[in-house]
C-alpha atoms as a PDB file:
ATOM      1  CA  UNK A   1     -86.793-145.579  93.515  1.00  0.00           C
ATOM      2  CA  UNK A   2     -90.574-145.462  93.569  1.00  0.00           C
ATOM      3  CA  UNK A   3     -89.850-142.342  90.182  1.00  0.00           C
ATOM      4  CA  UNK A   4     -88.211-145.393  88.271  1.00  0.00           C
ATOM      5  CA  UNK A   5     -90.626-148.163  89.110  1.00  0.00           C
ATOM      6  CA  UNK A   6     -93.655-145.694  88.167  1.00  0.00           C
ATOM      7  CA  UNK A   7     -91.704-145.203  84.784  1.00  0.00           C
ATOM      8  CA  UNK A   8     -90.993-148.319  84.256  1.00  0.00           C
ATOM      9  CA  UNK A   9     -94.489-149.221  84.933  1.00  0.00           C
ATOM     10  CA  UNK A  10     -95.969-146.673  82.097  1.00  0.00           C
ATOM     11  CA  UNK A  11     -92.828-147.832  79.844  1.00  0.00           C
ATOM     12  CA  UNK A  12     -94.269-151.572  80.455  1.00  0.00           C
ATOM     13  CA  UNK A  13     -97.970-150.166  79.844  1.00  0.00           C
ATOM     14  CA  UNK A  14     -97.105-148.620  76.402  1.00  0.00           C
ATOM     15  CA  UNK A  15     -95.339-151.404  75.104  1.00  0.00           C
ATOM     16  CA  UNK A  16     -98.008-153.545  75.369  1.00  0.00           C
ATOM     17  CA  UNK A  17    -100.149-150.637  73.637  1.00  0.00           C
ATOM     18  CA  UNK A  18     -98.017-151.048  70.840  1.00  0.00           C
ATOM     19  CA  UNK A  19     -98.582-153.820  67.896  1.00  0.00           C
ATOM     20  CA  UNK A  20     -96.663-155.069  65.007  1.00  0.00           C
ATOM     21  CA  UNK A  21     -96.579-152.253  61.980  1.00  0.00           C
ATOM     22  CA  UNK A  22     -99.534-153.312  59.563  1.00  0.00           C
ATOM     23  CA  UNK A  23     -97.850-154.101  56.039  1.00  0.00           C
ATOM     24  CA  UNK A  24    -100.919-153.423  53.745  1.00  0.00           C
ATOM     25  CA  UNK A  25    -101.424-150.116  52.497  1.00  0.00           C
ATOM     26  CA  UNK A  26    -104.909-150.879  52.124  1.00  0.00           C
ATOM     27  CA  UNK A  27    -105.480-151.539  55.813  1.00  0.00           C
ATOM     28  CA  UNK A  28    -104.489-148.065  56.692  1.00  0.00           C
ATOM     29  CA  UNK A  29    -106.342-144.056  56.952  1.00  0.00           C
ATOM     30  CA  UNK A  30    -106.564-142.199  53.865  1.00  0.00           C
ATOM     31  CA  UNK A  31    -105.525-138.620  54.280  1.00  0.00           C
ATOM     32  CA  UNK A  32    -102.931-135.727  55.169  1.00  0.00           C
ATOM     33  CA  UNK A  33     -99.998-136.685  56.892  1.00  0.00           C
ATOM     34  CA  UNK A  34     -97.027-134.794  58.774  1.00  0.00           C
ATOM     35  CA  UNK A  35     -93.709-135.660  59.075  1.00  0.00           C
ATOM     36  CA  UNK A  36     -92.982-136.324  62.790  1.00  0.00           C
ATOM     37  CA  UNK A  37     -89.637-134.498  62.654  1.00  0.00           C
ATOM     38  CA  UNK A  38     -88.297-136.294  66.146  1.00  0.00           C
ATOM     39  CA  UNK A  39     -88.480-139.725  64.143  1.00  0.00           C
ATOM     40  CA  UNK A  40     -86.988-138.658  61.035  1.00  0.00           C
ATOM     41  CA  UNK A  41     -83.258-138.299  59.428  1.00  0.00           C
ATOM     42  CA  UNK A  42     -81.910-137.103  56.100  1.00  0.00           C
ATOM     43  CA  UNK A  43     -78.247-138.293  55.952  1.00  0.00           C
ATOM     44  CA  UNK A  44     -75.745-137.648  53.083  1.00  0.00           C
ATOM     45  CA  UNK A  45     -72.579-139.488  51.438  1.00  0.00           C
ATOM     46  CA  UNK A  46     -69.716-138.178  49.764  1.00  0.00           C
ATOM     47  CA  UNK A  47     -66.089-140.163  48.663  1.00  0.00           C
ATOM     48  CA  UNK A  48     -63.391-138.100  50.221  1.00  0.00           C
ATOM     49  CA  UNK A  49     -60.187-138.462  47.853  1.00  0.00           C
ATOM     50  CA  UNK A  50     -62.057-142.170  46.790  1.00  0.00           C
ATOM     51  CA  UNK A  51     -60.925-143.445  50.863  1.00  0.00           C
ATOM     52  CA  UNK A  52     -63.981-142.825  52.547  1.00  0.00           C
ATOM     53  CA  UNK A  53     -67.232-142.206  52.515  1.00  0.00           C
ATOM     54  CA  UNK A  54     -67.629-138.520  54.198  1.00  0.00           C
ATOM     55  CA  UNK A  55     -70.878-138.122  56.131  1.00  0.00           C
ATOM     56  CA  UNK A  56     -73.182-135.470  57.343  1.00  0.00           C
ATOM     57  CA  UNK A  57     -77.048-134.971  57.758  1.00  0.00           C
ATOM     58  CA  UNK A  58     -79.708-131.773  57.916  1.00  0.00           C
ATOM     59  CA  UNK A  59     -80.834-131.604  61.008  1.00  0.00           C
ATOM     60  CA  UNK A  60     -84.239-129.252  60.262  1.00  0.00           C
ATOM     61  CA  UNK A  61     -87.055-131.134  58.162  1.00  0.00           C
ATOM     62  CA  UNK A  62     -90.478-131.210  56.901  1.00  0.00           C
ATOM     63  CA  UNK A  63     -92.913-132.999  54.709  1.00  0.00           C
ATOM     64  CA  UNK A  64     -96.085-133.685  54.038  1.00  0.00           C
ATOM     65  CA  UNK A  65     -97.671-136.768  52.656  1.00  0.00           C
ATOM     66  CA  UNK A  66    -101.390-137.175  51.172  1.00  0.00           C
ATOM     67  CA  UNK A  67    -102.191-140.996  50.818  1.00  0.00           C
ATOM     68  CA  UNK A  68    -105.373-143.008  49.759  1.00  0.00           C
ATOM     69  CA  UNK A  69    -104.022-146.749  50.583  1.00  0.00           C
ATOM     70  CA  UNK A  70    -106.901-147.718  47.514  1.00  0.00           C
ATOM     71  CA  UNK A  71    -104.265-146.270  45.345  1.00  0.00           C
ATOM     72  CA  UNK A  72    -101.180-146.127  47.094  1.00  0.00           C
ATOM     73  CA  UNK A  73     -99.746-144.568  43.484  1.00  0.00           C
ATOM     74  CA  UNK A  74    -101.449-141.674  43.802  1.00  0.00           C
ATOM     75  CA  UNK A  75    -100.025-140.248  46.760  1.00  0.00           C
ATOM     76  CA  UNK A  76     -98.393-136.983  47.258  1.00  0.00           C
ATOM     77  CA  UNK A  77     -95.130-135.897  48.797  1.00  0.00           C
ATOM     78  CA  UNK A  78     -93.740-132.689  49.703  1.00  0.00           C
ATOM     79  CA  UNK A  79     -90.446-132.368  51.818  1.00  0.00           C
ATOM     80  CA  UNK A  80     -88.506-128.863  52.899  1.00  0.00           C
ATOM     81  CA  UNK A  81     -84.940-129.083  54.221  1.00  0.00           C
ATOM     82  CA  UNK A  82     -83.723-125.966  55.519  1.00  0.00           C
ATOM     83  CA  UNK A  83     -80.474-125.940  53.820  1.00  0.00           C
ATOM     84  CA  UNK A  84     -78.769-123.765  56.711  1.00  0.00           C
ATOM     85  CA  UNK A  85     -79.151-126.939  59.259  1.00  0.00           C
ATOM     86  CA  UNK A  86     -76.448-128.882  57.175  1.00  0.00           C
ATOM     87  CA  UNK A  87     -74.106-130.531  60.280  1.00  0.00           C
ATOM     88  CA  UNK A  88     -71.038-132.590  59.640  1.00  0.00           C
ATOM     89  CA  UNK A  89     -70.006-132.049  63.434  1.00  0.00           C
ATOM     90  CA  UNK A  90     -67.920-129.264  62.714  1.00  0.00           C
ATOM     91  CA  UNK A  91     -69.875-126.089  62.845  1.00  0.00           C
ATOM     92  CA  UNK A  92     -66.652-124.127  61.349  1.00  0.00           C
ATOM     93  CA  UNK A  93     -66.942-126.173  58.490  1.00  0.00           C
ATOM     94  CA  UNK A  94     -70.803-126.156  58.601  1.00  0.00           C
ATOM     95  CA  UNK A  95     -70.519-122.314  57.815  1.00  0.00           C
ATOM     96  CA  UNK A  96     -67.951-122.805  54.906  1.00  0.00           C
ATOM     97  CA  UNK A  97     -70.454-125.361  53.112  1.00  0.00           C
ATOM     98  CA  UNK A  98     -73.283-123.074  53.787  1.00  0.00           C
ATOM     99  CA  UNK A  99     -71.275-120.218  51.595  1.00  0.00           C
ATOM    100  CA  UNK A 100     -71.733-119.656  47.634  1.00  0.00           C
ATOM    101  CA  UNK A 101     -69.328-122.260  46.388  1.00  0.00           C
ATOM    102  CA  UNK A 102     -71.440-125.036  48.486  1.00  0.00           C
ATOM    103  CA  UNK A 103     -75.102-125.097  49.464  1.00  0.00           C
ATOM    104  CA  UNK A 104     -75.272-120.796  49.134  1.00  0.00           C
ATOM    105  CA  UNK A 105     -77.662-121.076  52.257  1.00  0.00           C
ATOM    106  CA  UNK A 106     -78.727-117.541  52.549  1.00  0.00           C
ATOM    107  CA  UNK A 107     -79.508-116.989  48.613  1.00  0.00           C
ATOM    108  CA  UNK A 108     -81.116-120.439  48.793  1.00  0.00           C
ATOM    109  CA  UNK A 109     -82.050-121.276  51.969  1.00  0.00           C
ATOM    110  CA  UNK A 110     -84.596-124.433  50.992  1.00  0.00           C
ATOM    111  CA  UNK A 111     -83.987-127.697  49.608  1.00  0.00           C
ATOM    112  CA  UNK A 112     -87.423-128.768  47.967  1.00  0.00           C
ATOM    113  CA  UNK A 113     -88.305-132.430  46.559  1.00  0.00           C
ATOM    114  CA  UNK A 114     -92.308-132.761  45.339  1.00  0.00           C
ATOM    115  CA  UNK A 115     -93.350-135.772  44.142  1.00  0.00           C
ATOM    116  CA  UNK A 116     -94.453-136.661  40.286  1.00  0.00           C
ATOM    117  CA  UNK A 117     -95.281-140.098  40.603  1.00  0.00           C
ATOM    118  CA  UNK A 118     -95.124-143.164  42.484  1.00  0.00           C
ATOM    119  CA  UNK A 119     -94.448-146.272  40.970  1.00  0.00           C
ATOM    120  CA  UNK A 120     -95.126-149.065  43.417  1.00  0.00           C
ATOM    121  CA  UNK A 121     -92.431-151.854  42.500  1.00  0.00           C
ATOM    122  CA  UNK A 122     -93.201-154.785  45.254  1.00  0.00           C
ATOM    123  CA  UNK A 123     -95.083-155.446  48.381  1.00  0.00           C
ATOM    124  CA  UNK A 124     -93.445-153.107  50.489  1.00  0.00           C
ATOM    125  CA  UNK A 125     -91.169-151.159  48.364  1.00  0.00           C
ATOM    126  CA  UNK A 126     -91.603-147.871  45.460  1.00  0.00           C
ATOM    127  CA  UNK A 127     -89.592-145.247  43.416  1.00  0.00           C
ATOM    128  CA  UNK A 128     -90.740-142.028  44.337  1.00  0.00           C
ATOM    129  CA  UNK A 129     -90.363-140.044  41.112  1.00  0.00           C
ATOM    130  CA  UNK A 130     -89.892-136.487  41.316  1.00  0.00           C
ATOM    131  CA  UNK A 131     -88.438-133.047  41.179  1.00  0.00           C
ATOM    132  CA  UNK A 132     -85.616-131.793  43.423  1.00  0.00           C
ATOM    133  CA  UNK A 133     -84.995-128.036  43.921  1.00  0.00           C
ATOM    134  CA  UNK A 134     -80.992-127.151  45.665  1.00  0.00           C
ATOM    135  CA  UNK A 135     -79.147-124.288  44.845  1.00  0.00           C
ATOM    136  CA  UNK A 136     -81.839-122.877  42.328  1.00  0.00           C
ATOM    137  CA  UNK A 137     -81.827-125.702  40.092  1.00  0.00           C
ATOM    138  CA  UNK A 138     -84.192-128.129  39.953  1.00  0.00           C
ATOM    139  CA  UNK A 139     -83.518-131.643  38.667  1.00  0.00           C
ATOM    140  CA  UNK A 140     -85.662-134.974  37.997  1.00  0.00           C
ATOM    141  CA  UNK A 141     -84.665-137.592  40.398  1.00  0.00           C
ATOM    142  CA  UNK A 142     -85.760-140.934  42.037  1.00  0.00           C
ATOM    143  CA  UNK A 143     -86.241-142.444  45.906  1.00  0.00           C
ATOM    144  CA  UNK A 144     -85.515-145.694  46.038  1.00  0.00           C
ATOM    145  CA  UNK A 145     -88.415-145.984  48.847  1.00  0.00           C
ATOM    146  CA  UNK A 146     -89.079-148.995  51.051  1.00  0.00           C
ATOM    147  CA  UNK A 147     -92.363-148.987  53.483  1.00  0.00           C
ATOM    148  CA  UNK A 148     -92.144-150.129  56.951  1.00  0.00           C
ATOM    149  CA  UNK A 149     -95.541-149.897  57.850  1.00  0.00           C
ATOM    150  CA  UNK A 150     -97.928-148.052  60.073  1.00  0.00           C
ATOM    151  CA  UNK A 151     -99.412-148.679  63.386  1.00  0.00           C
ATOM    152  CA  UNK A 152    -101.202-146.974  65.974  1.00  0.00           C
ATOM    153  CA  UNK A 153     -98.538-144.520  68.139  1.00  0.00           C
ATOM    154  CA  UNK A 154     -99.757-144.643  71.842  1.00  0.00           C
ATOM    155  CA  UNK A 155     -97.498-141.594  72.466  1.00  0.00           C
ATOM    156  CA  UNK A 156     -98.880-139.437  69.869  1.00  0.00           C
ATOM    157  CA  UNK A 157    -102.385-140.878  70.363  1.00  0.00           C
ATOM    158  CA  UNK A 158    -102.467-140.845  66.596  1.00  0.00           C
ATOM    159  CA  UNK A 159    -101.812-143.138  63.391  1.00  0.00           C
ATOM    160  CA  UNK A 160     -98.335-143.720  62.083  1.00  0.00           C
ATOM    161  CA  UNK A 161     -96.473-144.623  59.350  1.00  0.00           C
ATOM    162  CA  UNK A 162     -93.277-145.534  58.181  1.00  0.00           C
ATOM    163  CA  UNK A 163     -90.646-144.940  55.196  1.00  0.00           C
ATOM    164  CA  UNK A 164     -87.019-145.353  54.723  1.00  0.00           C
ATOM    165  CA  UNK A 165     -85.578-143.801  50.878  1.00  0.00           C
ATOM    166  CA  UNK A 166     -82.620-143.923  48.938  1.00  0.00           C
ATOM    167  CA  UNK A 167     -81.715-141.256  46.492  1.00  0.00           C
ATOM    168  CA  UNK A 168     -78.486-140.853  44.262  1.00  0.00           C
ATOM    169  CA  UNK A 169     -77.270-137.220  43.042  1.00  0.00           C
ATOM    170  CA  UNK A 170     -74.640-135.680  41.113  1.00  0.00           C
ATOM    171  CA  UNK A 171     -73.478-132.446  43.157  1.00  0.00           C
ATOM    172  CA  UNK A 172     -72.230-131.041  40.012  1.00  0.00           C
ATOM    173  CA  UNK A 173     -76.195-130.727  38.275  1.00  0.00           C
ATOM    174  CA  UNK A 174     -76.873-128.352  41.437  1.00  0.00           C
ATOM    175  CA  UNK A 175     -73.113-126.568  41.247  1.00  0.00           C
ATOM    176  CA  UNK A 176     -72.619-127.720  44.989  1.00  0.00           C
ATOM    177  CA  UNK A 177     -68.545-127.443  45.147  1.00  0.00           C
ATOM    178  CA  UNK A 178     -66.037-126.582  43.194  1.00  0.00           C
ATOM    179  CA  UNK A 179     -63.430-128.925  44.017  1.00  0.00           C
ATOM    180  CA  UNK A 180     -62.574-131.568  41.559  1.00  0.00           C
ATOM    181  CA  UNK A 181     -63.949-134.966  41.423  1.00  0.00           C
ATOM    182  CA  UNK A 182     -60.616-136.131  42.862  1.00  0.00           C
ATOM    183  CA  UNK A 183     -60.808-134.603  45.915  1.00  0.00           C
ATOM    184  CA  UNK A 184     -64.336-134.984  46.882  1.00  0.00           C
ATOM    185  CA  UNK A 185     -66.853-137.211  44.464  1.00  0.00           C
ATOM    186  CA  UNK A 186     -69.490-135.962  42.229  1.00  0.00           C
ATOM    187  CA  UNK A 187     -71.908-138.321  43.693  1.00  0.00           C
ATOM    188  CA  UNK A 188     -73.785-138.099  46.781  1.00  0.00           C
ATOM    189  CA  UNK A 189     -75.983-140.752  48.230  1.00  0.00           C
ATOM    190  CA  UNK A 190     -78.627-139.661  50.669  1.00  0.00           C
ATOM    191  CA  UNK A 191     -80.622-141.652  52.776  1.00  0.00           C
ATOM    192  CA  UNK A 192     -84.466-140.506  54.653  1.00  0.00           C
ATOM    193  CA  UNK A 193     -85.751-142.315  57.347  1.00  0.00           C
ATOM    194  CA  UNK A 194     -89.134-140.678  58.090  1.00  0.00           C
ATOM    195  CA  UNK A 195     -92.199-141.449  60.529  1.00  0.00           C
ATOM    196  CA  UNK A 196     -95.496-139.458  59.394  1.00  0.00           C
ATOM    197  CA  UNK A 197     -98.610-138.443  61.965  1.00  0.00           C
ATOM    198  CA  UNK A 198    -101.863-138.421  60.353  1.00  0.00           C
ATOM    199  CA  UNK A 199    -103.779-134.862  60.663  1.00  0.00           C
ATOM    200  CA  UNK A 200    -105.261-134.594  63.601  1.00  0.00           C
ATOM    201  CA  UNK A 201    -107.716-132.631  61.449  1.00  0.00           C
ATOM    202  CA  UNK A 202    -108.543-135.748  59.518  1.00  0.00           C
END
């Protein structure tokens, strides 16, 4: 009893440590940021014989982000998915999309995106324009990106911030599959929801 009211006495502590996400770029750190990989998701779609939407995620992720908030444009994105920690919830099948007709893991075993440009399209939302690397191709392609916000993390004793990104691809540009586009679809939607540290070096 006196375990749970001591947690929920730091639980009560932190919350109140904890403000509203600022919205403005401009009121945030410049720097280097890392992706806090605890806080962060990259989900994929697929139609399955045009009845559902078939779902899955990689469950290993990083990224770095370089950001001036003076010109929020500017900034710089690199993210590495380690193709190998694909998981649909069934690991048999996990191995089959892992082998040279899907994602060819061990010949390929990182999914790259780096950044171009940023094109800053409202208040609190971007396209992320930039190069994509599966499967030994690498193809032009576009978040749809939407920032949260950033805010001082009491847990991390370190700034924060916030993104959430859309991104639409054709498996067939990479060679991801060979079934036919009646069986599975050729498009796959993928959504990031990511929460960056800054350095603690900064």
């Amino acid at each position: 009893m006196l375990r749970l009211l001591i947690c929920a006495l730091i639980s009560a502590s932190l919350a109140g440590c904890v403000s509203a996400p600022v919205q403005d770029p401009a009121q945030l750190p410049a720097g280097a940021w890392a992706l806090d990989p605890a806080h962060a998701s990259t989900v994929w779609r697929i139609r399955h014989m045009g009845l559902s939407w078939y779902t899955g995620r990689f469950d290993e992720i990083d990224a770095r982000l370089d950001f001036d908030p003076a010109r929020p444009q500017d900034a710089q994105l690199t993210a590495i998915i380690n193709a190998a920690s694909i998981s649909t919830g069934d690991r048999a099948f996990d191995a089959t999309l892992c082998g040279g007709g899907w994602f060819a893991c061990e010949a390929h075993p990182q999914i790259i995106f780096t950044s171009d440009r940023i094109e800053v399209t409202g208040a609190d939302t971007g396209r992320i324009h930039g190069q994509l690397q599966l499967k030994g191709v690498t193809q032009a392609v576009v978040l749809e990106t939407q920032f949260y916000g950033g805010l001082f993390n009491p847990l991390e004793r370190r700034q924060a911030l916030g993104f959430g990104a859309d991104m639409t691809i054709n498996r067939t540009d990479f060679g991801v599959g060979r079934l036919p586009g009646n069986l599975i679809g050729d498009t796959v939607v993928v959504r990031i929801e990511a929460e960056f540290l800054r350095d603690q070096q900064e």
